[in-house]
C-alpha atoms as a PDB file:
ATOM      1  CA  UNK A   1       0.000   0.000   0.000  1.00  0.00           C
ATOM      2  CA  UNK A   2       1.556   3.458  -1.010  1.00  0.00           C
ATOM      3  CA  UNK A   3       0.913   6.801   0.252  1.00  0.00           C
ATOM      4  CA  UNK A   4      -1.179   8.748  -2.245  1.00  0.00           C
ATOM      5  CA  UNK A   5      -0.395  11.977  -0.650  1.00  0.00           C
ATOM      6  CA  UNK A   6       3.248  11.479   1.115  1.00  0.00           C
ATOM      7  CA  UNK A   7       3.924  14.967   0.199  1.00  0.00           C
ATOM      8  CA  UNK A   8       1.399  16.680   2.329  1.00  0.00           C
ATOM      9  CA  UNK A   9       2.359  18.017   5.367  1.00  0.00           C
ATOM     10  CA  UNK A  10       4.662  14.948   7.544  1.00  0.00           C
ATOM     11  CA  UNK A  11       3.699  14.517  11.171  1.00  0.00           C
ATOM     12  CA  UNK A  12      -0.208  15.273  10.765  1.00  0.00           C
ATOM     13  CA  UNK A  13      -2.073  12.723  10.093  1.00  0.00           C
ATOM     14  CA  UNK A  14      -5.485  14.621   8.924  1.00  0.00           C
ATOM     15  CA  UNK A  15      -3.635  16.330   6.224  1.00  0.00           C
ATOM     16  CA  UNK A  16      -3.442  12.987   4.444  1.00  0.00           C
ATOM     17  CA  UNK A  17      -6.751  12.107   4.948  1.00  0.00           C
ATOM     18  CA  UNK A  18     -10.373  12.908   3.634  1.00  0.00           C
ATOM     19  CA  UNK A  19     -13.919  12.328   5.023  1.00  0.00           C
ATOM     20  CA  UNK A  20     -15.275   8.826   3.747  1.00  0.00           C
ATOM     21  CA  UNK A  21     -18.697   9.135   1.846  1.00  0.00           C
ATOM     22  CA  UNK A  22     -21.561   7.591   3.381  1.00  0.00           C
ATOM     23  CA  UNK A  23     -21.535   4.689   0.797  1.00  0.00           C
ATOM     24  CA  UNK A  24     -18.057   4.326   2.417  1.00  0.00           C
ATOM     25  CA  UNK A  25     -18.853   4.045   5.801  1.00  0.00           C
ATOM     26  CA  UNK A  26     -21.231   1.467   5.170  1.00  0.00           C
ATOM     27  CA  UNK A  27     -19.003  -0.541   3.441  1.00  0.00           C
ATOM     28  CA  UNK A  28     -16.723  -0.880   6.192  1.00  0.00           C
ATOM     29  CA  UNK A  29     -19.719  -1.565   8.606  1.00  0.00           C
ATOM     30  CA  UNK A  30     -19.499  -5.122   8.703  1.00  0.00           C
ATOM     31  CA  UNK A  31     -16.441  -7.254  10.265  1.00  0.00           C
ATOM     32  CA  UNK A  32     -16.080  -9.887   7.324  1.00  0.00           C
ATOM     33  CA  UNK A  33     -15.427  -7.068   4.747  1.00  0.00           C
ATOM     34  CA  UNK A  34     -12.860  -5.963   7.014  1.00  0.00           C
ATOM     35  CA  UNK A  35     -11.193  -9.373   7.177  1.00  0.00           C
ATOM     36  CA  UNK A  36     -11.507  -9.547   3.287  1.00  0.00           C
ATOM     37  CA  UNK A  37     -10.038  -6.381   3.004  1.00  0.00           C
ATOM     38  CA  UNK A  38      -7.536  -7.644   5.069  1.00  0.00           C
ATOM     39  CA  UNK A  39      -6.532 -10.854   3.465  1.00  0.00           C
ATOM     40  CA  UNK A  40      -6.769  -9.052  -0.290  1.00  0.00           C
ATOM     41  CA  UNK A  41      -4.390  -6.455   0.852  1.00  0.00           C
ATOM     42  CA  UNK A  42      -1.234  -9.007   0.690  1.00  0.00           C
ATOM     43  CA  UNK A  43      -1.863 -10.754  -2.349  1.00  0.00           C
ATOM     44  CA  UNK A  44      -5.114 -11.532  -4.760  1.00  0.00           C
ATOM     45  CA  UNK A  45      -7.985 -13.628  -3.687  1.00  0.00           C
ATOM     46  CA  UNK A  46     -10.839 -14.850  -5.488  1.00  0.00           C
ATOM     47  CA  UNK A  47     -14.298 -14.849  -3.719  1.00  0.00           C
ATOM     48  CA  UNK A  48     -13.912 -18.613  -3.494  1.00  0.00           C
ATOM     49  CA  UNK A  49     -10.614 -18.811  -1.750  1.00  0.00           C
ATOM     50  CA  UNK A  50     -11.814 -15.717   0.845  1.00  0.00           C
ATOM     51  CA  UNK A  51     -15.451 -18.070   1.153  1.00  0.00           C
ATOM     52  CA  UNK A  52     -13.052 -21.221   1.863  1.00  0.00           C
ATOM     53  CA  UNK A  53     -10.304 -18.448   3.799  1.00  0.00           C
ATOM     54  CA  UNK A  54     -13.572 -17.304   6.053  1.00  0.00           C
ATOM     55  CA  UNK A  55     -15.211 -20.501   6.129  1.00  0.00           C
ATOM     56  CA  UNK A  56     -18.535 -18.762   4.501  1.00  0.00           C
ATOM     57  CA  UNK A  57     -20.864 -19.103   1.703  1.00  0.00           C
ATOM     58  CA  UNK A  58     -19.734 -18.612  -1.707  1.00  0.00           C
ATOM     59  CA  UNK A  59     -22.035 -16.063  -2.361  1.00  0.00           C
ATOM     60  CA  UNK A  60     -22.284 -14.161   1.023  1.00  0.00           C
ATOM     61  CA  UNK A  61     -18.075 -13.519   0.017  1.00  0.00           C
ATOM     62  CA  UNK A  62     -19.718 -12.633  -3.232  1.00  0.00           C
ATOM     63  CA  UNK A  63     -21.966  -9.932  -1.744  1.00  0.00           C
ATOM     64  CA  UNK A  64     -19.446  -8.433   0.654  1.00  0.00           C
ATOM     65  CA  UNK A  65     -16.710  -8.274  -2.805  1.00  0.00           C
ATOM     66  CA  UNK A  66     -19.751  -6.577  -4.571  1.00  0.00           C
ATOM     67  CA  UNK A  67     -19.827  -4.031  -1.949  1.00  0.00           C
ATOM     68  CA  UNK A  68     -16.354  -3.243  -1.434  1.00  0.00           C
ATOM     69  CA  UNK A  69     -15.475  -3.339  -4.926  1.00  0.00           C
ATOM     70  CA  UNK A  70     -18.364  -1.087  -5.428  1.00  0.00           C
ATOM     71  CA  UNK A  71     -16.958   1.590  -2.467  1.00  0.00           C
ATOM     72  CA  UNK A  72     -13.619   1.704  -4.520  1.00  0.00           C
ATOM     73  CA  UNK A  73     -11.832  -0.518  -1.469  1.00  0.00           C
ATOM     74  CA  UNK A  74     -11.065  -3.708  -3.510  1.00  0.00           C
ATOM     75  CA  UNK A  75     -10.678  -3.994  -7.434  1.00  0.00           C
ATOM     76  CA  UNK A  76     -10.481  -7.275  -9.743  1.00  0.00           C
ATOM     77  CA  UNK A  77      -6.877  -7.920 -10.513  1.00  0.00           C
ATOM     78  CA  UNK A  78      -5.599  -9.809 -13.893  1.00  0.00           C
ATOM     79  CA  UNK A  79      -7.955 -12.999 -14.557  1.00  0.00           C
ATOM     80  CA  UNK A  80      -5.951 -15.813 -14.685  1.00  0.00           C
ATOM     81  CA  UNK A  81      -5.868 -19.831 -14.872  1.00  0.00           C
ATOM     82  CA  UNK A  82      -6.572 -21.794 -11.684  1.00  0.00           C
ATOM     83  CA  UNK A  83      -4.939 -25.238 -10.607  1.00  0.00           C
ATOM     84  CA  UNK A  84      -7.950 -26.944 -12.273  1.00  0.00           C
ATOM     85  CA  UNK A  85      -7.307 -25.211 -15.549  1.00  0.00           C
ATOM     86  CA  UNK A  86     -10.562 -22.669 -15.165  1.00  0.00           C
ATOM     87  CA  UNK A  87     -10.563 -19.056 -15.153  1.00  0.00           C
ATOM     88  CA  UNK A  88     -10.506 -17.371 -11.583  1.00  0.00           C
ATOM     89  CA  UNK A  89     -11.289 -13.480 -11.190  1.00  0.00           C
ATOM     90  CA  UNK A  90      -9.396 -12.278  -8.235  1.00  0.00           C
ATOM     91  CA  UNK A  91      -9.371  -9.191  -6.231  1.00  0.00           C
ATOM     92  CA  UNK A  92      -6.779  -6.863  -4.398  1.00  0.00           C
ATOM     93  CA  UNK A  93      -7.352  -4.430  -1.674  1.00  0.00           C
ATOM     94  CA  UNK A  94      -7.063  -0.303  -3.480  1.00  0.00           C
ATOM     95  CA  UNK A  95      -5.220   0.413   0.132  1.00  0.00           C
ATOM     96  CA  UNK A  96      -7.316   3.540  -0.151  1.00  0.00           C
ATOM     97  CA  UNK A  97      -9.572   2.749   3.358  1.00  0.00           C
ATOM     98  CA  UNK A  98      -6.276   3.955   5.975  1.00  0.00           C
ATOM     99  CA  UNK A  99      -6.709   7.717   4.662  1.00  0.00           C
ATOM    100  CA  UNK A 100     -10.216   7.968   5.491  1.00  0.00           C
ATOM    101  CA  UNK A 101     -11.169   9.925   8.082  1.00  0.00           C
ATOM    102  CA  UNK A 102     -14.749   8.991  10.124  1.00  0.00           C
ATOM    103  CA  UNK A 103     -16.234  10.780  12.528  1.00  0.00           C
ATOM    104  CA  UNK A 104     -17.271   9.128  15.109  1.00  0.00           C
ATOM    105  CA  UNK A 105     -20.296  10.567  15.718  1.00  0.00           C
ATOM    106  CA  UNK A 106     -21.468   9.666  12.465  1.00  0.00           C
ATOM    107  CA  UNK A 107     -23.042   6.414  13.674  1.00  0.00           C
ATOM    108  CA  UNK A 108     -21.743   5.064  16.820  1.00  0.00           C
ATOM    109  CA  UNK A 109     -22.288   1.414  16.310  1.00  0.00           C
ATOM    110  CA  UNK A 110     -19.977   1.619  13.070  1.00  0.00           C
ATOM    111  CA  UNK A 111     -16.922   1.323  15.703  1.00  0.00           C
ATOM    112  CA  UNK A 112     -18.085  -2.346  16.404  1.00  0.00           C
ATOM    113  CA  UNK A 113     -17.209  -3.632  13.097  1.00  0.00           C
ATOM    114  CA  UNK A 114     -13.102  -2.933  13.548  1.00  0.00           C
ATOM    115  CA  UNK A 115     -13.875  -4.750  16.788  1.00  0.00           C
ATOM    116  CA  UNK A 116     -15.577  -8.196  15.869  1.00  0.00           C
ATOM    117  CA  UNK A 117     -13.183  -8.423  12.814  1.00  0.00           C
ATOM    118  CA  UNK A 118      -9.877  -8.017  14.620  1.00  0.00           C
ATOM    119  CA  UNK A 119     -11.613 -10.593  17.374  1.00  0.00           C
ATOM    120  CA  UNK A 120     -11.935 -13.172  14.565  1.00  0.00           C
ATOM    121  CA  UNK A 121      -8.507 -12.486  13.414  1.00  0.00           C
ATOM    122  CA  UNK A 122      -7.105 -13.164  16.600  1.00  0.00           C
ATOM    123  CA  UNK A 123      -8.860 -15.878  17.592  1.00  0.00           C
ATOM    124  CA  UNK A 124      -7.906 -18.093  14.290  1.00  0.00           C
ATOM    125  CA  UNK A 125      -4.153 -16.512  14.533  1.00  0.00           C
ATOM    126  CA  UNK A 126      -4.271 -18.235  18.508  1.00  0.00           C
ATOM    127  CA  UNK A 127      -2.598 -16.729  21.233  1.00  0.00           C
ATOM    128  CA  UNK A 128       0.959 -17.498  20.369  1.00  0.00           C
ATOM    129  CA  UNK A 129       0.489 -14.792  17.477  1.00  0.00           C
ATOM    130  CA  UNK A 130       0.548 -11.428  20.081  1.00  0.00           C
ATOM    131  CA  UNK A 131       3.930  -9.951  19.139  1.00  0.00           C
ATOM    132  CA  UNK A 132       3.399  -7.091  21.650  1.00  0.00           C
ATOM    133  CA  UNK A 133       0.118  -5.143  23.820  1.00  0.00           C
ATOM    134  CA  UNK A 134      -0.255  -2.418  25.972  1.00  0.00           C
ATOM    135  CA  UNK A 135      -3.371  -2.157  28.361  1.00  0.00           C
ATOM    136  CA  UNK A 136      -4.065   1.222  30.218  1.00  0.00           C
ATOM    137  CA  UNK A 137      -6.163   3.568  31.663  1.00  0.00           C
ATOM    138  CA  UNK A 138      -5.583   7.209  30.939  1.00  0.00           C
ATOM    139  CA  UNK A 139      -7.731  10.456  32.893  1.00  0.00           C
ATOM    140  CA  UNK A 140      -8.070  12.494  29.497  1.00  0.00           C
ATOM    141  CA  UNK A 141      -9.844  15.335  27.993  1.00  0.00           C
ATOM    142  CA  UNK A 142     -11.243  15.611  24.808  1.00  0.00           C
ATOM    143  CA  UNK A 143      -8.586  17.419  23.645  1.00  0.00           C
ATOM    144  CA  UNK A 144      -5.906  15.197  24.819  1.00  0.00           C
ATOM    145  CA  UNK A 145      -7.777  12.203  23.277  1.00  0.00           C
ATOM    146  CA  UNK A 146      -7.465  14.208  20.135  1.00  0.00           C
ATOM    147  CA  UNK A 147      -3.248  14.611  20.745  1.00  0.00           C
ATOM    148  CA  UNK A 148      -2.769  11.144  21.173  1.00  0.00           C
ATOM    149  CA  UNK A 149      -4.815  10.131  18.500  1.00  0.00           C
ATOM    150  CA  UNK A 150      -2.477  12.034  16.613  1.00  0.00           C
ATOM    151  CA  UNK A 151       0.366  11.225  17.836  1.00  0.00           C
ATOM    152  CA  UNK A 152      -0.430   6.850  17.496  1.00  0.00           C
ATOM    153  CA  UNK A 153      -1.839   7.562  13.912  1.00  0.00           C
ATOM    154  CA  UNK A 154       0.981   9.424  13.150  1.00  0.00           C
ATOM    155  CA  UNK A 155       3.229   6.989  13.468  1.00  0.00           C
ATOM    156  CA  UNK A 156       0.770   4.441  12.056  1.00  0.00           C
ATOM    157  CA  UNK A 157       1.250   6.097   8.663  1.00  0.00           C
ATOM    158  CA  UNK A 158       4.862   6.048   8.498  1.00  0.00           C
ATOM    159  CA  UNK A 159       4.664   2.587   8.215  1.00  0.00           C
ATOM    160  CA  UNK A 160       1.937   2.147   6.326  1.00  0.00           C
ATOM    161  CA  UNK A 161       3.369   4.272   4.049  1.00  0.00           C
ATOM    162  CA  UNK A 162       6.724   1.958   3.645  1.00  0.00           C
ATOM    163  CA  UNK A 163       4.790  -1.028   4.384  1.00  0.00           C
ATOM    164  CA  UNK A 164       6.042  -2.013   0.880  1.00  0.00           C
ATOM    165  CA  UNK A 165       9.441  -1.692   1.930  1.00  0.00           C
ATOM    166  CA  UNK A 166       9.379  -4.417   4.220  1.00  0.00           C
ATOM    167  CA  UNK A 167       6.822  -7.299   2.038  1.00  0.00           C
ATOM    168  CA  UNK A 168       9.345  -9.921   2.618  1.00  0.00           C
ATOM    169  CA  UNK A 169       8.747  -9.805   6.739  1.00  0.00           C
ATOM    170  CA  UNK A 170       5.879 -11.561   8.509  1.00  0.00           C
ATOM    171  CA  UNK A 171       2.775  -9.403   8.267  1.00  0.00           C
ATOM    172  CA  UNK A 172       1.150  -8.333  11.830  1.00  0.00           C
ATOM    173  CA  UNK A 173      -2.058  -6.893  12.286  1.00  0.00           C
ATOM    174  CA  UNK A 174      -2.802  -4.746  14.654  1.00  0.00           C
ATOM    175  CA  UNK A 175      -5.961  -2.577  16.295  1.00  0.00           C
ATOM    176  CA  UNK A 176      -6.059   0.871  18.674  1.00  0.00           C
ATOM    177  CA  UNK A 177      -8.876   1.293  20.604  1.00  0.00           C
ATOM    178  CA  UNK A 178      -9.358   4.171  23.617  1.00  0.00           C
ATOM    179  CA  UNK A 179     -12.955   3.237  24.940  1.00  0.00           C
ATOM    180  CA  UNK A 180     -14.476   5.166  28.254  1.00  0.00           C
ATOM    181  CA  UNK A 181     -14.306   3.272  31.051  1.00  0.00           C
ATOM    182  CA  UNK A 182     -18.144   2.173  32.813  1.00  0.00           C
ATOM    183  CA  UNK A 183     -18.300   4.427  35.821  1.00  0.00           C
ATOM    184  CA  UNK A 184     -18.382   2.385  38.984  1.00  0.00           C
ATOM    185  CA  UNK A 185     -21.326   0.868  39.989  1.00  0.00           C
END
């Protein structure tokens, strides 16, 4: 995945990104698009190897392709021959859904998606997979939730930006989340 605006002003993170459209937002409202976005973003899947991959329905991965080819998140790649000689139409992740920006207000159960998807990932990668974690509590205002938002994403998108430097290294996945804590009961 490259940068399409590395140019724009380094260390702030908004500067690279736009709002997403509505269409947009909903197409990244459901966890297994997320994981297919996922899996097509190292190499190029066809919707019967992410069905098999996700252990779904042919054409439920069908629908969910549909809809994120149809946001501008995945496209088909170069048809080619499969092992059994017939034609398979894969798909690659555009890389294009890490400079959106949504607003979180927009529709507060969207931030569940992220959530079940990187769930499922862990659970089938097992425990042995955690490379590294850091659990906290933080007092914060708003507008130090905003800094350090910043700050994390900031750094995020220096390497996603090189992320193509480094394709011959394990891939890692990764999720932030700063929740508010239930006040005690």
């Amino acid at each position: 995945m490259t940068d399409p605006l590395a140019d724009d002003r380094p260390g702030d993170p908004d500067a690279r990104r736009r709002p997403a459209t509505a269409k947009e937002i909903k197409a990244l409202s459901h966890p297994l698009r997320l994981r297919i976005l996922r899996l097509c973003n190292d190499r190029e899947l066809t919707n019967k190897q992410l069905a098999d991959r996700l252990g779904v329905d042919p054409g439920t991965a069908y629908y969910h392709v549909r809809q994120l080819v149809s946001a501008g998140f995945l496209e088909p790649a170069e048809v080619r021959t499969g092992e059994s000689g017939a034609l398979e139409k894969p798909y690659r992740s555009t890389g294009l859904t890490w400079w959106l920006s949504v607003a979180q207000d927009e529709d507060p159960s969207r931030g569940a998606a992220p959530v079940e998807a990187f769930q499922q990932e862990l659970a089938e990668a097992g425990p042995a997979s955690i490379a590294t974690y850091a659990r906290f509590a933080l007092h914060l205002s708003p507008e130090q939730i905003e800094e350090l938002d910043r700050r994390i994403v900031a750094v995020l998108d220096e390497y996603i930006s090189t992320d193509h430097e480094r394709a011959d290294q394990p891939a890692h996945g990764g999720f932030f989340v700063l929740h508010r804590l239930a006040p005690d009961a």
